[in-house]
Protein backbone atom coordinates (compact mmCIF):
# COMPACT_ATOMS: atom_id res chain seq x y z
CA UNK A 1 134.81 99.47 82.10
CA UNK A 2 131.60 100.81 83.10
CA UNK A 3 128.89 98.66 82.98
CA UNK A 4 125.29 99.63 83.20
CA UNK A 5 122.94 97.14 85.03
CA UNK A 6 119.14 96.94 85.27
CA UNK A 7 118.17 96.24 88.81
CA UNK A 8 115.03 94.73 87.52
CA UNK A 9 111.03 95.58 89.00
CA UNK A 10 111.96 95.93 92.88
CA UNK A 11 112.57 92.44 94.14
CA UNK A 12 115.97 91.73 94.93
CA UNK A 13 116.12 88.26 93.34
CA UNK A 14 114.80 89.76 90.27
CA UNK A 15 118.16 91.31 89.40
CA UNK A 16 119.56 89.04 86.27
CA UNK A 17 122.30 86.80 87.14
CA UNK A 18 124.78 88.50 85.02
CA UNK A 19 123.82 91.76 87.14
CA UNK A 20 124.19 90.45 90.30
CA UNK A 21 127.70 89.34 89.31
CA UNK A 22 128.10 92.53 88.64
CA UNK A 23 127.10 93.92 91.19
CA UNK A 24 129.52 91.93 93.70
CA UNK A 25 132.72 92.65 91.71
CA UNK A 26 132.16 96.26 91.84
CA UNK A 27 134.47 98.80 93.37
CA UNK A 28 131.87 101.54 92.51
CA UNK A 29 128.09 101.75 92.70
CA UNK A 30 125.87 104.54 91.06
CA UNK A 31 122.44 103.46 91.93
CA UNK A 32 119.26 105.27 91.12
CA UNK A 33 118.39 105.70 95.10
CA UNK A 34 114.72 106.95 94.37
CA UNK A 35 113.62 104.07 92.95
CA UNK A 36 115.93 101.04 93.06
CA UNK A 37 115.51 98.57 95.95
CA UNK A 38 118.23 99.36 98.16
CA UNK A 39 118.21 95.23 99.55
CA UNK A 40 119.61 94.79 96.13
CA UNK A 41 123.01 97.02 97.28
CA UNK A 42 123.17 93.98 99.76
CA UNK A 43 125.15 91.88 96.85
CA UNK A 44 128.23 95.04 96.91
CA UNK A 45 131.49 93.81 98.71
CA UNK A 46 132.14 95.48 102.07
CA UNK A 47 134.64 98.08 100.18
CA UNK A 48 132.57 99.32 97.47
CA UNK A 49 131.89 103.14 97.12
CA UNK A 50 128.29 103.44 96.89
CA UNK A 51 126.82 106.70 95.71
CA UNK A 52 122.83 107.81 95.42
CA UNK A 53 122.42 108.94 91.81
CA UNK A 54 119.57 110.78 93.87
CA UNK A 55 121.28 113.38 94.63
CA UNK A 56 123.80 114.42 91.84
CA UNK A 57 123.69 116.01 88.64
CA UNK A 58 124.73 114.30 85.82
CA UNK A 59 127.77 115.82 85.50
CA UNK A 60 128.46 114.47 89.12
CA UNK A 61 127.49 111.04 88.00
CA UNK A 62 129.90 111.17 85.28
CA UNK A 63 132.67 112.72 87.54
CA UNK A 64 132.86 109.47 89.42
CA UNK A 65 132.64 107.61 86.87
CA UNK A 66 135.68 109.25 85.34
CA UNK A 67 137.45 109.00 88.27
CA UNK A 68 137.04 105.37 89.01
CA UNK A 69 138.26 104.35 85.27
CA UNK A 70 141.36 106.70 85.85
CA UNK A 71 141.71 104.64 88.91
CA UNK A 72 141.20 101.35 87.25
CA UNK A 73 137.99 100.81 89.61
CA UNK A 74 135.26 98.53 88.19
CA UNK A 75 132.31 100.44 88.29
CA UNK A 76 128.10 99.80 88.02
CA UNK A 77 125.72 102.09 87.09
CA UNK A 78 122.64 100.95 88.33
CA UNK A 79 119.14 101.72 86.79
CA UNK A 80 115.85 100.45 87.88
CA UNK A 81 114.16 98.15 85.93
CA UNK A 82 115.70 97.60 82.32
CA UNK A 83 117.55 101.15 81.77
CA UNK A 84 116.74 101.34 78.40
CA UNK A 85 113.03 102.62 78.96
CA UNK A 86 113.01 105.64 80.66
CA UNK A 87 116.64 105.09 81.99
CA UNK A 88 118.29 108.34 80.84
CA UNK A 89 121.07 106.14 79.61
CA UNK A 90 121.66 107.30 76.09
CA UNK A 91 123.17 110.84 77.60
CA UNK A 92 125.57 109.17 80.03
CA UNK A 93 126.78 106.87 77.32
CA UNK A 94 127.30 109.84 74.95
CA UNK A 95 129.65 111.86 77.45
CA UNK A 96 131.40 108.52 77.90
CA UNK A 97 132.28 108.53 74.31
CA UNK A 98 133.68 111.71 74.17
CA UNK A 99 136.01 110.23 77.05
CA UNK A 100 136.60 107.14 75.24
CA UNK A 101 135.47 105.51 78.39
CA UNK A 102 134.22 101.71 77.27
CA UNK A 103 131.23 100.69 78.82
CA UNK A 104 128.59 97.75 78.09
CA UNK A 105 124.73 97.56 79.29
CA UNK A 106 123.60 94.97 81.35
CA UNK A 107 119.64 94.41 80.46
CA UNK A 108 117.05 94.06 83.57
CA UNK A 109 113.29 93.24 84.19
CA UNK A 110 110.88 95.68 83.25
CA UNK A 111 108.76 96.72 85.85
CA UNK A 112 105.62 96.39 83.00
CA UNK A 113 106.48 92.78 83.19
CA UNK A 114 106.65 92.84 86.77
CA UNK A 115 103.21 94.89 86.63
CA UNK A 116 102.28 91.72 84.40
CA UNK A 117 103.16 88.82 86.68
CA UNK A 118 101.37 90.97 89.56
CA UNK A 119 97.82 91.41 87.41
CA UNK A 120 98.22 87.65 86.46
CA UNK A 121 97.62 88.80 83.02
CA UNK A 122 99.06 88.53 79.47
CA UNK A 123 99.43 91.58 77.54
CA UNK A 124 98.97 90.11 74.22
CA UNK A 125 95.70 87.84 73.48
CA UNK A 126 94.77 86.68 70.87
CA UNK A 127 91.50 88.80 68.97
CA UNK A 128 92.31 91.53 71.77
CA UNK A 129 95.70 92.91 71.50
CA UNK A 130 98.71 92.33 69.91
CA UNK A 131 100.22 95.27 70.27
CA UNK A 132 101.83 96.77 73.45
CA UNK A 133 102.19 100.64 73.86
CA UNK A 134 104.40 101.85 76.63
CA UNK A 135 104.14 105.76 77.38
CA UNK A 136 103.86 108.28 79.66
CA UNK A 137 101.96 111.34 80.18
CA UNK A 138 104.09 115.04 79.20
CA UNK A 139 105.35 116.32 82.73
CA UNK A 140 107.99 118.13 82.91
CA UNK A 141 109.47 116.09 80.43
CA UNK A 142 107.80 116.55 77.23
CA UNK A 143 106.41 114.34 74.90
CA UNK A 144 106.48 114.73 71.25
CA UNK A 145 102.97 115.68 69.58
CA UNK A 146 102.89 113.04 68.00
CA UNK A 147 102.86 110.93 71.06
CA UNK A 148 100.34 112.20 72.98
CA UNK A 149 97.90 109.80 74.78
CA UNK A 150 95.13 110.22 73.14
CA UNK A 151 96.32 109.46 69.58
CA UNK A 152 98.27 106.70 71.17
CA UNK A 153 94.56 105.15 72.79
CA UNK A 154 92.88 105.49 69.32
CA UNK A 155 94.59 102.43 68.74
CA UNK A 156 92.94 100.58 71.39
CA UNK A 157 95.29 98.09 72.19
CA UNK A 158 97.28 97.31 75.23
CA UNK A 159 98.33 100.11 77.21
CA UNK A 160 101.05 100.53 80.04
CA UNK A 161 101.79 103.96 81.02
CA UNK A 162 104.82 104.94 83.62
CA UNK A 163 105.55 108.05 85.30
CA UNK A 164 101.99 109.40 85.34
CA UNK A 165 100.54 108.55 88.54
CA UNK A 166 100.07 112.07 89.54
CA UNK A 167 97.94 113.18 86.41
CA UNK A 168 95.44 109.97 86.26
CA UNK A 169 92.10 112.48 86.08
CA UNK A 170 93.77 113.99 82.94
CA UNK A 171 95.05 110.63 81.76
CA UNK A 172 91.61 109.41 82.01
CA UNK A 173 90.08 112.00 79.87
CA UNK A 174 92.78 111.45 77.06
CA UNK A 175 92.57 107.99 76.61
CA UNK A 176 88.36 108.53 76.61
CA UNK A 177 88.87 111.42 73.99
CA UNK A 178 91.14 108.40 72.11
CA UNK A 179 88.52 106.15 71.79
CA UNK A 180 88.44 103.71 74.99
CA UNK A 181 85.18 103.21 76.80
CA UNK A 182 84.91 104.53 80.49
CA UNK A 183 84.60 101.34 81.58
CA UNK A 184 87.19 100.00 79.79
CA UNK A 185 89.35 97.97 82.09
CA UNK A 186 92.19 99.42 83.99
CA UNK A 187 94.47 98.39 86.61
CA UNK A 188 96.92 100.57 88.62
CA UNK A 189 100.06 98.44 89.86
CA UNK A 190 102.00 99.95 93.02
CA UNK A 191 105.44 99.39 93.30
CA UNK A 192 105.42 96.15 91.56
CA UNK A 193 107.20 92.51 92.76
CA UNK A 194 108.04 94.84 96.10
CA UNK A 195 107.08 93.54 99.79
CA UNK A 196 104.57 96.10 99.84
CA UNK A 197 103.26 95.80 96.07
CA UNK A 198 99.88 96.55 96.17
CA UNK A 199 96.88 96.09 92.29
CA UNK A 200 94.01 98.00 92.37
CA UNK A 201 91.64 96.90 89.14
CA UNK A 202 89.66 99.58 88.26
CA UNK A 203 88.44 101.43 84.65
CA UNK A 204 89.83 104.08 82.54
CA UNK A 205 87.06 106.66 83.97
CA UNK A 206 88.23 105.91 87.33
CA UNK A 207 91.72 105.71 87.67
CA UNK A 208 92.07 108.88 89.68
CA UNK A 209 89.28 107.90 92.32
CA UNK A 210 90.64 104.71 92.39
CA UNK A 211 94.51 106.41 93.31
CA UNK A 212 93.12 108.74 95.81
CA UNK A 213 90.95 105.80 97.49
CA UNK A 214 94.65 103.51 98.54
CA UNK A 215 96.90 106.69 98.56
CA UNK A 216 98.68 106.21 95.22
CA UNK A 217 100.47 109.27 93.64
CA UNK A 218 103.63 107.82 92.28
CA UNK A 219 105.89 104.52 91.79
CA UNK A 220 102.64 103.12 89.95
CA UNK A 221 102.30 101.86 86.57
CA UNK A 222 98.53 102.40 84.92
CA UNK A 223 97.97 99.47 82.49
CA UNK A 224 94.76 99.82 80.40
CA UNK A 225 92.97 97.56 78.09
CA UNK A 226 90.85 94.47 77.48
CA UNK A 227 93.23 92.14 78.13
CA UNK A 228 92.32 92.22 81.78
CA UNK A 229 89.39 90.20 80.61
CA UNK A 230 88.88 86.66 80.58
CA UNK A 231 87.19 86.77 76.85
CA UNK A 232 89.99 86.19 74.38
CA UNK A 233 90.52 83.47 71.86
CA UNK A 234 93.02 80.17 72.46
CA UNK A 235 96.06 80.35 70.93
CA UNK A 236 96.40 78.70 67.62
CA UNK A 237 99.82 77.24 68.58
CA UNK A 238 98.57 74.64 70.73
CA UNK A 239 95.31 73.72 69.22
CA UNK A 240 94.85 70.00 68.36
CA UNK A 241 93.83 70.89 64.43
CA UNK A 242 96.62 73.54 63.88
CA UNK A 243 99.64 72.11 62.09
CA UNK A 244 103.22 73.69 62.57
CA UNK A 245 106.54 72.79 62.17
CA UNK A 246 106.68 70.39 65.03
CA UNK A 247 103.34 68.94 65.33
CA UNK A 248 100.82 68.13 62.72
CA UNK A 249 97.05 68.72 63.56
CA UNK A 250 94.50 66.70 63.52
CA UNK A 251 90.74 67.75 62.07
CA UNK A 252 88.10 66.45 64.58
């Protein structure tokens, strides 16, 4: 069995329960060394083979794997995060398949949530944003046309965009060409729930300044939108006049 795990947002007691269990009854680690915390590695058994994703190809990645089920070797792939965004799961599954080679997926903590809990913020408020839109900027990986930023921004609602730290003067100009205001807020979260996380609260026109000024050019998440604000509506759910299934309101 190969089971994939998300390592969660950095911290090492972040990791889900079930992937910490994981973790210790492996024979076999394949951890994404660039970004996972390597305190997390801390939960292996003194035996376990631990390799740094890092530095292999795919095809490398999958070799070991291979090798350990031949060997009957219990063996963790481990993503950062929750390795179904941006996780590059889907092909390693897929050549798994064709070596009928079970595995199982082992959800973690997004870093946007861990972005999130470091802003002190709620994505979704009520008569601001309901909507979340998690992106990135085209890199070397492409983005369909679809896709791109500034269509996405036209939309206005919450924004978190990942692997873009290194274009934020371009980013800036797309999401202004989509319809946010320059000063629309912005926040850019460094290496989120880790010892040296670090927010810088800023606005959509300057998100680059803002990088350069603390040194920022990757491991960052940009997050854009009103609901860094403190004008938003209460929730219906808890107001004293709303009536739901488990409460009946009360008119003053």
């Amino acid at each position: 069995m190969i089971n994939f795990v998300g390592a969660g947002p950095g911290a090492k007691d972040l990791i889900t329960l079930r992937g910490k269990k994981l973790l210790e009854k492996a024979d076999i680690i394949i951890y994404a060394g660039s970004l996972v915390n390597p305190q997390i590695l801390n939960y292996a058994k003194d035996n376990c083979e631990i390799y740094n994703s890092a530095k292999m190809t795919l095809e490398e990645v999958i070799d070991v794997m291979v090798n350990g089920e031949k060997n009957n070797k219990s063996v963790v792939r481990l993503h950062t995060g929750d390795p179904s965004i941006y996780g590059a799961i889907k092909e390693q599954m897929d050549i798994l398949d064709k070596y009928n080679i079970s595995y199982d997926v082992c959800p973690g903590v997004s870093s946007l949530f861990g972005a999130a809990a470091a802003l002190k913020a709620e994505y979704t408020l009520p008569d601001v944003s309901q909507t979340v839109i998690i992106t990135r900027m085209a890199g070397r990986t492409s983005v369909p046309e679809k896709e791109e930023i500034s269509l996405l921004a036209s939309h206005n609602a919450t924004m978190v965009i990942f692997l873009s730290a290194g274009m934020l003067e371009e980013l800036s100009k797309r999401l202004i060409k989509g319809g946010y205001h320059a000063d629309t807020p912005a926040a850019i979260v460094y290496k989120a729930t880790w010892e040296d996380e670090k927010v810088i609260r800023t606005t959509v026109e300057k998100l680059s300044e803002s990088a350069k000024e603390n040194n920022i050019k990757k491991t960052a998440l940009i997050t854009v939108g009103h609901f860094l604000c403190s004008d938003y509506e209460r929730s219906k759910l808890y107001d004293p006049s709303f009536t739901h299934e488990f409460r009946k309101g009360v008119k003053p």
